[in-house]
C-alpha atoms as a PDB file:
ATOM      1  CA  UNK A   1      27.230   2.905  -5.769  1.00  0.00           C
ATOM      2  CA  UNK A   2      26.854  -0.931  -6.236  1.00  0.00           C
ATOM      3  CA  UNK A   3      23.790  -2.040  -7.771  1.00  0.00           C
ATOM      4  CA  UNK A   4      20.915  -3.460  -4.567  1.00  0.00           C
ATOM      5  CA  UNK A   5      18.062  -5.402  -5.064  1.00  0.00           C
ATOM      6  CA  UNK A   6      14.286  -3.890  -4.933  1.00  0.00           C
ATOM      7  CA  UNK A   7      12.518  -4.180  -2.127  1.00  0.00           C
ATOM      8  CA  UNK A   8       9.131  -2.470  -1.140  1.00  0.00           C
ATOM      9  CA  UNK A   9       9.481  -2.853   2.237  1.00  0.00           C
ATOM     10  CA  UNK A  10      11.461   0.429   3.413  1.00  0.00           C
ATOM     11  CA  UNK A  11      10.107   2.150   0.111  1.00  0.00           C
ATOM     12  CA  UNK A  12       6.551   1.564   1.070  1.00  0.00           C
ATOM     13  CA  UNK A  13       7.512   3.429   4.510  1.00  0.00           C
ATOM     14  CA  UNK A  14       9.021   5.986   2.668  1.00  0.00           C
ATOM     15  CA  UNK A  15       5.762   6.167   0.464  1.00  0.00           C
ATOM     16  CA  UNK A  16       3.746   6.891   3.554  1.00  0.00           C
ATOM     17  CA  UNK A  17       5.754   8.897   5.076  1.00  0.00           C
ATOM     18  CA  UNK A  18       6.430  11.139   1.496  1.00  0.00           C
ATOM     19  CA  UNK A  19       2.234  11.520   1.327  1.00  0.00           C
ATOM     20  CA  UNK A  20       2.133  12.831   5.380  1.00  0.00           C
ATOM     21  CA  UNK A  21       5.110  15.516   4.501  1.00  0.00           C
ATOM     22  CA  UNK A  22       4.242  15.869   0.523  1.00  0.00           C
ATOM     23  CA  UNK A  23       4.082  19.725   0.815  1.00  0.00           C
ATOM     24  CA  UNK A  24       7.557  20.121   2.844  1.00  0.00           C
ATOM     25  CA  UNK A  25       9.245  16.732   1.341  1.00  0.00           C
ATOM     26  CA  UNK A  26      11.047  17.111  -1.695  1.00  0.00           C
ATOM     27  CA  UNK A  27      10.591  14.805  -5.232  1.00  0.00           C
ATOM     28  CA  UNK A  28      10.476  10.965  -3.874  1.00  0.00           C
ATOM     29  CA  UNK A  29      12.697   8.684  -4.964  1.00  0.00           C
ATOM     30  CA  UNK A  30      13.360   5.780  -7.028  1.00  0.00           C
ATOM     31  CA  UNK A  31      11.891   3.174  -4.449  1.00  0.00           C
ATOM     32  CA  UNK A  32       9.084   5.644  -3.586  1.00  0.00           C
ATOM     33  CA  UNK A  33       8.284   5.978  -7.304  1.00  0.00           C
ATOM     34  CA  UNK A  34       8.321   2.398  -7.726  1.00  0.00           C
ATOM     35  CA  UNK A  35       5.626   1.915  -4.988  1.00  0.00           C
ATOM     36  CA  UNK A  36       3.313   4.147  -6.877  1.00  0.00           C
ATOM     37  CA  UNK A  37       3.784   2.943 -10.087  1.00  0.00           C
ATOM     38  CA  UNK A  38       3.198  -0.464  -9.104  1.00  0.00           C
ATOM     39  CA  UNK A  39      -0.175   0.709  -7.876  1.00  0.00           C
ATOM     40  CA  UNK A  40      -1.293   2.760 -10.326  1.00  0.00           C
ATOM     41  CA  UNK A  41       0.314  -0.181 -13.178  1.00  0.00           C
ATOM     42  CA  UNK A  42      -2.009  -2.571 -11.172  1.00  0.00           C
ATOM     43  CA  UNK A  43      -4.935  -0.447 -11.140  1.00  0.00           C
ATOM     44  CA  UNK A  44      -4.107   0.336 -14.992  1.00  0.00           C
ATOM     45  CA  UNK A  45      -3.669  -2.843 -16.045  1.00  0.00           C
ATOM     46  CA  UNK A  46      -7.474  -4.367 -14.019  1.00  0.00           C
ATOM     47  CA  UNK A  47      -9.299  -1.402 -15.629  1.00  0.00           C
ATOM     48  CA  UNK A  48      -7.810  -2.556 -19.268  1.00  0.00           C
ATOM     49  CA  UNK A  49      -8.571  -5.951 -18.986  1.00  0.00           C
ATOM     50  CA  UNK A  50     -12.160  -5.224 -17.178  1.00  0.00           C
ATOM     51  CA  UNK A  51     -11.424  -6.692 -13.887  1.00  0.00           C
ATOM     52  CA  UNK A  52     -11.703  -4.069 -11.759  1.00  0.00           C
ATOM     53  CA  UNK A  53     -13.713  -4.545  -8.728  1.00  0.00           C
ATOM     54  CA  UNK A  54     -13.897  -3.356  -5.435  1.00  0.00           C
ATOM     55  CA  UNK A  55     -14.439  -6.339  -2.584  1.00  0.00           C
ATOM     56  CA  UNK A  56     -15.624  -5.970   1.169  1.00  0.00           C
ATOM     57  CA  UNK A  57     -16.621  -8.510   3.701  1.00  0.00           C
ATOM     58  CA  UNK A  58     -19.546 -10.609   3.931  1.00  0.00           C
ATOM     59  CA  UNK A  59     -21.621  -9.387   6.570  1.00  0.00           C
ATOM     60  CA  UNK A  60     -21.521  -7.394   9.465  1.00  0.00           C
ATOM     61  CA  UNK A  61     -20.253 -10.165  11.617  1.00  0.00           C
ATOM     62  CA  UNK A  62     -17.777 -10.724   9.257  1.00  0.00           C
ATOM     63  CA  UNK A  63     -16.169  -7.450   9.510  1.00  0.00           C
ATOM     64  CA  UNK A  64     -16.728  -7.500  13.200  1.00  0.00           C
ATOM     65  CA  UNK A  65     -14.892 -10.107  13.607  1.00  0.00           C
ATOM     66  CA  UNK A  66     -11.655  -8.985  11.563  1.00  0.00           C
ATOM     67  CA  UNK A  67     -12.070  -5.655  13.280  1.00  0.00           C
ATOM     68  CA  UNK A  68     -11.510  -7.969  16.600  1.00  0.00           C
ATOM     69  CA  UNK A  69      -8.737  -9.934  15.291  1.00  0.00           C
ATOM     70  CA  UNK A  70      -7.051  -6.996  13.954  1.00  0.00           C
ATOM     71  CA  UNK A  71      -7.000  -5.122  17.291  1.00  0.00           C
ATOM     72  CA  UNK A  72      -5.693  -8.025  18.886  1.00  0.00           C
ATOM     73  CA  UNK A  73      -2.637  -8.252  16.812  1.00  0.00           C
ATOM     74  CA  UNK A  74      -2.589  -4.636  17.416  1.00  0.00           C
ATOM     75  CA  UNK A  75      -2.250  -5.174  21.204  1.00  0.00           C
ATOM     76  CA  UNK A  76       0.150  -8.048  20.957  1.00  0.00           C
ATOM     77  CA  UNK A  77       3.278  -6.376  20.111  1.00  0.00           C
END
């Protein structure tokens, strides 16, 4: 097999779709792995260097608002 680039678009799919079936679904893969290791490497790496923080929005109108916008993109496809 020729060598392909990485992507994390189809693994990231695969991701989900490996943590819906995890108890049926064999080992994931390569691209799968990678997903979660960039994760956890992110997470890893915050919590070492004391930047870890969890962020939410604003206010309640705030989040209101993005709730609105998202189901509008939701609804435009």
């Amino acid at each position: 097999m020729p060598p392909i680039s990485l992507s994390y678009v189809r693994p990231a799919g695969d991701a989900l779709q490996w943590l819906t079936l995890y108890t049926a679904a064999p080992m994931p893969g390569f691209g799968t792995a990678s997903v979660f290791g960039a994760l956890l490497g992110a997470c890893a790496a915050s919590l070492a260097m004391g930047r870890f923080r969890i962020s939410t929005f604003s206010g309640t109108d705030d989040t209101l608002r993005n709730l609105f916008g998202a189901a509008l993109m939701g609804s435009a496809a």
